[in-house]
PDB file of N, CA and C in Angstrom:
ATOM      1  N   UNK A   1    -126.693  64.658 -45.501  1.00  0.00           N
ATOM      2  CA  UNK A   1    -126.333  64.155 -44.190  1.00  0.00           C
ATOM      3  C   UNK A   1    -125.068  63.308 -44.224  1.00  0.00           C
ATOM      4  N   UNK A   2    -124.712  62.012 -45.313  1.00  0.00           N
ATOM      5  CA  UNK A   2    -123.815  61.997 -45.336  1.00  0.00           C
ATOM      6  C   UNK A   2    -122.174  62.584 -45.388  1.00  0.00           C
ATOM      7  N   UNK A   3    -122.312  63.475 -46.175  1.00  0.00           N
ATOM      8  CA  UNK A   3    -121.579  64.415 -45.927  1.00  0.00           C
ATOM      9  C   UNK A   3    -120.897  65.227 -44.521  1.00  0.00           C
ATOM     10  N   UNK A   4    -121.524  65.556 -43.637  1.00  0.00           N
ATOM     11  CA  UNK A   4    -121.454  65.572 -42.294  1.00  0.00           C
ATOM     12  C   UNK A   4    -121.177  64.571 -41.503  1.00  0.00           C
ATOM     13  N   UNK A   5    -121.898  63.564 -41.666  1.00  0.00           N
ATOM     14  CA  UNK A   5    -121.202  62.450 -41.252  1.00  0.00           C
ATOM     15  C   UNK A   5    -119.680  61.733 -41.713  1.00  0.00           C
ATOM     16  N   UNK A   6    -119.505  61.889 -42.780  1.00  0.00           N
ATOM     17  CA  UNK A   6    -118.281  61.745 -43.614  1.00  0.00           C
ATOM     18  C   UNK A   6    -117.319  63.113 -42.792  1.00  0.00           C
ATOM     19  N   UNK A   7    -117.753  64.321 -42.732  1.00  0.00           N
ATOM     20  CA  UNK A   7    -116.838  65.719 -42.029  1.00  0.00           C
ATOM     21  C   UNK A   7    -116.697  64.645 -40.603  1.00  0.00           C
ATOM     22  N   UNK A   8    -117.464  64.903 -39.674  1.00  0.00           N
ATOM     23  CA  UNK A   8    -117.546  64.234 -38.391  1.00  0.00           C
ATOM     24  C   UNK A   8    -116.017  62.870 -38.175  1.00  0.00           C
ATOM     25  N   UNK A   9    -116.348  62.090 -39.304  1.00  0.00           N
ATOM     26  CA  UNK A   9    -115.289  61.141 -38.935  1.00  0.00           C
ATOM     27  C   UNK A   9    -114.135  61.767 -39.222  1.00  0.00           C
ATOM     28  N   UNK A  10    -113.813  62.614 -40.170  1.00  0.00           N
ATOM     29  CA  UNK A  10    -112.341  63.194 -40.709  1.00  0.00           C
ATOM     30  C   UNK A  10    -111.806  64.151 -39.505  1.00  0.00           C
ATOM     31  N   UNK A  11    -112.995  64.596 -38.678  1.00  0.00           N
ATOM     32  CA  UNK A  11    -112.242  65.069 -37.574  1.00  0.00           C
ATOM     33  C   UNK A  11    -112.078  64.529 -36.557  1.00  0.00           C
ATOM     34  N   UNK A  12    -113.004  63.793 -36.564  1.00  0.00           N
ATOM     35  CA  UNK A  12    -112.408  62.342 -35.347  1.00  0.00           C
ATOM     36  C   UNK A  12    -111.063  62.077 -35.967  1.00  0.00           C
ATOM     37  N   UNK A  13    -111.059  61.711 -37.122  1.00  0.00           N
ATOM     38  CA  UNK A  13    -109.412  61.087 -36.961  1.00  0.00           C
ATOM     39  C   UNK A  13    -108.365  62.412 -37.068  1.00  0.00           C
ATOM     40  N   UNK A  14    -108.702  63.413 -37.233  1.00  0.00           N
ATOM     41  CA  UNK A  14    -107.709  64.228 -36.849  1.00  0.00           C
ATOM     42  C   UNK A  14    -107.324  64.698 -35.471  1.00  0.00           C
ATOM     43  N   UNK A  15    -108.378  64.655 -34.521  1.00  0.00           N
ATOM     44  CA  UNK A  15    -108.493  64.214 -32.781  1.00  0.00           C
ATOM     45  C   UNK A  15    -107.477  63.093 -32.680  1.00  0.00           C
ATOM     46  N   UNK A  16    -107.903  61.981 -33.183  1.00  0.00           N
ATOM     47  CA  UNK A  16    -106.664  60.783 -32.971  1.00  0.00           C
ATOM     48  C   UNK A  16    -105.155  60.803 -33.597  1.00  0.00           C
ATOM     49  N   UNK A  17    -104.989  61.555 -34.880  1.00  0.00           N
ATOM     50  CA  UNK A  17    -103.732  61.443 -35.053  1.00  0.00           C
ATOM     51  C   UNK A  17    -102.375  63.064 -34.113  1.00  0.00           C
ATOM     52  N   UNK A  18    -103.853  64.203 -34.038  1.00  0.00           N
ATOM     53  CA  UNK A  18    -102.900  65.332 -32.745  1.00  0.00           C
ATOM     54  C   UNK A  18    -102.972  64.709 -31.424  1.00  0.00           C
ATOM     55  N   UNK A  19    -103.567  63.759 -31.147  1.00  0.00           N
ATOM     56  CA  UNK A  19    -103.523  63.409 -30.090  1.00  0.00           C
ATOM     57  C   UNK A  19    -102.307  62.404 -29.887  1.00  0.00           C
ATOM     58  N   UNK A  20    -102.284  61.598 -31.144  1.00  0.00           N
ATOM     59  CA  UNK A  20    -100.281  60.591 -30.938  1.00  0.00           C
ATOM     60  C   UNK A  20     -99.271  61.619 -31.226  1.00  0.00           C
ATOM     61  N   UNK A  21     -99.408  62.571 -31.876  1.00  0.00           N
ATOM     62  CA  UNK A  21     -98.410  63.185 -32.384  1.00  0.00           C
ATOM     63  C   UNK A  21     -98.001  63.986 -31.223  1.00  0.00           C
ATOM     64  N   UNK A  22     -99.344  64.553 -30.614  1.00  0.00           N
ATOM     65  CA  UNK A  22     -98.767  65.646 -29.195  1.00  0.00           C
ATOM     66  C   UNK A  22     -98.000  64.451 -27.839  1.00  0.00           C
ATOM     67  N   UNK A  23     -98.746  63.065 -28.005  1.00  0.00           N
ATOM     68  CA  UNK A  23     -97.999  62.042 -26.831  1.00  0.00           C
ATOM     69  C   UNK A  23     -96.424  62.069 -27.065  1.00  0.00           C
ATOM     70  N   UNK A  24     -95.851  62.391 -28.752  1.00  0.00           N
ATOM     71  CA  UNK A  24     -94.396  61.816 -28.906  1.00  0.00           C
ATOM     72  C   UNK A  24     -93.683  62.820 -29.250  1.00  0.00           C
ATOM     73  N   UNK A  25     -94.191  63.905 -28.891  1.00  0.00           N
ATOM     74  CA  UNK A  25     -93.839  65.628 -29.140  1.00  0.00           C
ATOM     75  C   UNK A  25     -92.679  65.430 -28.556  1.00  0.00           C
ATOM     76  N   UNK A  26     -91.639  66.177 -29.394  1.00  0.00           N
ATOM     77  CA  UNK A  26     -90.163  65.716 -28.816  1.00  0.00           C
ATOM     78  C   UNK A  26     -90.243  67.164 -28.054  1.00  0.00           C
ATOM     79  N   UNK A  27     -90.879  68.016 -27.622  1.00  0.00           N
ATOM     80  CA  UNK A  27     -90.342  68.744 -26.327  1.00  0.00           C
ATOM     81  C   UNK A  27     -91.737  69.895 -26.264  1.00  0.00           C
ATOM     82  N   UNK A  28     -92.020  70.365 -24.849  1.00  0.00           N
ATOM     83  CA  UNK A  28     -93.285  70.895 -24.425  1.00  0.00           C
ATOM     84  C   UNK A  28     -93.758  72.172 -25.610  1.00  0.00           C
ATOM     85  N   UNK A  29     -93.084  72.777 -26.381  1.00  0.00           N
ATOM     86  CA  UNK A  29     -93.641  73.641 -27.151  1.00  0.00           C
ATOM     87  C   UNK A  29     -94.573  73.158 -28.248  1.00  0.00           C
ATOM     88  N   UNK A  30     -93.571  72.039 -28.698  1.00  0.00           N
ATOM     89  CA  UNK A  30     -94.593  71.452 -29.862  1.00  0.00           C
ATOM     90  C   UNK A  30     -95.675  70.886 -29.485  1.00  0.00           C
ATOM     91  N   UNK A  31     -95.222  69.936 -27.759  1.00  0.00           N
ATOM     92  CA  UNK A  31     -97.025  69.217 -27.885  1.00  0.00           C
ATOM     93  C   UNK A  31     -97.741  70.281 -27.558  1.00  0.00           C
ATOM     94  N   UNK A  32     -97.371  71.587 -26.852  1.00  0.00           N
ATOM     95  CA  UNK A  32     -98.450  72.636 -27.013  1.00  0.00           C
ATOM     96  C   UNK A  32     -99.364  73.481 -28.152  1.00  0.00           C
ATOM     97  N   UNK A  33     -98.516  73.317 -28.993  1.00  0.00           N
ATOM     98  CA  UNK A  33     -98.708  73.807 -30.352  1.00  0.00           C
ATOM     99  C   UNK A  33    -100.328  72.497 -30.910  1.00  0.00           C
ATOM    100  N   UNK A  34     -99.812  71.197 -30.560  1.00  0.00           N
ATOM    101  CA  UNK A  34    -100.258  70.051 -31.038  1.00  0.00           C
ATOM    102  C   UNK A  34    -101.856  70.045 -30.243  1.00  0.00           C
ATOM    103  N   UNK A  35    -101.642  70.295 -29.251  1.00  0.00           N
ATOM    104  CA  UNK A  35    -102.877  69.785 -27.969  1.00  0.00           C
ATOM    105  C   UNK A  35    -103.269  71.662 -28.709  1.00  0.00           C
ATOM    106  N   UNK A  36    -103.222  72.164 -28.958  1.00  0.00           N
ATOM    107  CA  UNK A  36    -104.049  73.847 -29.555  1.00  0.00           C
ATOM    108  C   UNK A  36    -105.059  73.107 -30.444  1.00  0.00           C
ATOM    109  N   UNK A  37    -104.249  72.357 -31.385  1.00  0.00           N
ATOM    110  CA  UNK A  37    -104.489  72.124 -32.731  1.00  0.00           C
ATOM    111  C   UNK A  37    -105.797  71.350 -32.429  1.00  0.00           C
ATOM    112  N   UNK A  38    -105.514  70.749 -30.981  1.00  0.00           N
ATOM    113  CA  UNK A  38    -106.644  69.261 -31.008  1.00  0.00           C
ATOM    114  C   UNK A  38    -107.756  69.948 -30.719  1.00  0.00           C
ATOM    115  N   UNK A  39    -107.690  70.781 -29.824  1.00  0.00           N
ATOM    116  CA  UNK A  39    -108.803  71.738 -29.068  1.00  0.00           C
ATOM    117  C   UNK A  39    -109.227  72.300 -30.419  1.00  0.00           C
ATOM    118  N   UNK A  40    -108.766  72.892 -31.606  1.00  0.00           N
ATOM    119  CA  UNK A  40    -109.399  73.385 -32.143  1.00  0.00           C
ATOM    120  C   UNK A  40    -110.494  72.058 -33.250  1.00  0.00           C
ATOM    121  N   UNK A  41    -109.951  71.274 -33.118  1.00  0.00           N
ATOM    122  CA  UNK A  41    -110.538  69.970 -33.851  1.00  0.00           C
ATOM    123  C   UNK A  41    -111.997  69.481 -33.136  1.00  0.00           C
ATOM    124  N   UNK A  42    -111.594  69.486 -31.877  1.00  0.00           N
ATOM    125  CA  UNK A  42    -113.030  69.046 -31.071  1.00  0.00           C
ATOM    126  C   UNK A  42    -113.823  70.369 -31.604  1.00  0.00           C
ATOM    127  N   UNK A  43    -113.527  71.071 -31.553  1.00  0.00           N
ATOM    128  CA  UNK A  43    -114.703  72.474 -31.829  1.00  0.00           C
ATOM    129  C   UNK A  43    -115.147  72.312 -33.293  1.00  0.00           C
ATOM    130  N   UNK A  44    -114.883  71.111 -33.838  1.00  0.00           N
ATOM    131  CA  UNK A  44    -114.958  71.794 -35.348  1.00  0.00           C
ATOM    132  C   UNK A  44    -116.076  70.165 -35.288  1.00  0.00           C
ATOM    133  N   UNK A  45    -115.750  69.207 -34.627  1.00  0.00           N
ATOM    134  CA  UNK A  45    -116.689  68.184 -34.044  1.00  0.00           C
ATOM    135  C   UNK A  45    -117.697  68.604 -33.499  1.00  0.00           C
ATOM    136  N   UNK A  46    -117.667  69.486 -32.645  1.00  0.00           N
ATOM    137  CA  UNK A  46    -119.157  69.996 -31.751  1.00  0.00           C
ATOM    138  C   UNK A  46    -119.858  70.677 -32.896  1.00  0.00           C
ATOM    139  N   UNK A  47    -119.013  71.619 -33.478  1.00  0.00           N
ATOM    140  CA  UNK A  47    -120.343  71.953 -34.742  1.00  0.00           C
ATOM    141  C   UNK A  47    -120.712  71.106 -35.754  1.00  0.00           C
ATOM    142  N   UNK A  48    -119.850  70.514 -36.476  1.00  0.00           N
ATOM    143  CA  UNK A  48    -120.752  69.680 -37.021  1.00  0.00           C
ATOM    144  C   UNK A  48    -121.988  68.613 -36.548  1.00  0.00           C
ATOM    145  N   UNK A  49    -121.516  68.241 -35.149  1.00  0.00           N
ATOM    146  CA  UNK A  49    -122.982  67.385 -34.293  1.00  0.00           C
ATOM    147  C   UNK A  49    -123.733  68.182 -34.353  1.00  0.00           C
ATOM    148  N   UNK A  50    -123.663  69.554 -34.180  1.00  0.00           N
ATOM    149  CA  UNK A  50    -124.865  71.084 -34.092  1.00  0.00           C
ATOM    150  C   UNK A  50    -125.538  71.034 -34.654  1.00  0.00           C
ATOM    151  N   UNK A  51    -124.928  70.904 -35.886  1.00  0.00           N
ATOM    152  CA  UNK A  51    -125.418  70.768 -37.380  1.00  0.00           C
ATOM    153  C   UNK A  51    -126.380  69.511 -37.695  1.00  0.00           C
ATOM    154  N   UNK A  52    -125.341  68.535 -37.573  1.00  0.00           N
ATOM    155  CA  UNK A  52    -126.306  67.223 -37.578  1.00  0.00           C
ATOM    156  C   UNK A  52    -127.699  67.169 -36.839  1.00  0.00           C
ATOM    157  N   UNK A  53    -127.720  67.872 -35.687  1.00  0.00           N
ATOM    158  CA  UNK A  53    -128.519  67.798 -34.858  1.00  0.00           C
ATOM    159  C   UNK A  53    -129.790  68.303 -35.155  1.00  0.00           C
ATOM    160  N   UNK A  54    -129.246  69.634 -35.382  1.00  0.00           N
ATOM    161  CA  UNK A  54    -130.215  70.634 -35.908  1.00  0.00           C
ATOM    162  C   UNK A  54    -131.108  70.188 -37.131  1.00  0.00           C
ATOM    163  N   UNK A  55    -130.238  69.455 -38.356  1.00  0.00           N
ATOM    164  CA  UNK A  55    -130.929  68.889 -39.406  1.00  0.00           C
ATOM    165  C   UNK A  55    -131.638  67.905 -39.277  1.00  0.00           C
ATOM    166  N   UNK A  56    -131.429  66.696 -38.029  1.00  0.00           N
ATOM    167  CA  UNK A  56    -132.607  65.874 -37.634  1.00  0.00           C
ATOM    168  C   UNK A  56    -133.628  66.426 -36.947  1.00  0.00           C
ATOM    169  N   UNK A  57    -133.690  67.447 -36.200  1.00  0.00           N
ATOM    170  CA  UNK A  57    -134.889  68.297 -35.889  1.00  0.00           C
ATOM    171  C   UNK A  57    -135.510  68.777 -36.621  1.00  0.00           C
ATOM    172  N   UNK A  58    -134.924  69.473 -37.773  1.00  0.00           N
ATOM    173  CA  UNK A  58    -135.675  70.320 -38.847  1.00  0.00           C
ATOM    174  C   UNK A  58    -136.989  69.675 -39.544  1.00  0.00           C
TER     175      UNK A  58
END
């Protein structure tokens, strides 16, 4: 479980650092590129809670 929990925060902070990097995006392609990147980060957050979730049910 730690482990997941340890994944969980590493993508929280990767949520927080595409999220400054897409605010100071020196022009709309990159923060698009950046805000992709984030969207794909939250998804990688929702499964691991899945996960977590699932293993406190089990």
């Amino acid at each position: 479980m730690a482990d997941v929990q340890t994944a969980i925060v590493g993508e929280t902070n990767a949520v927080n650092r595409y999220a400054y990097l897409a605010s100071i995006a020196p022009n709309l392609e990159i923060r698009n590129i950046l805000t992709s990147i984030l969207g794909d980060e939250y998804g990688h957050i929702r499964t691991w809670l899945a996960l977590l979730q699932n293993a406190a049910t089990s």
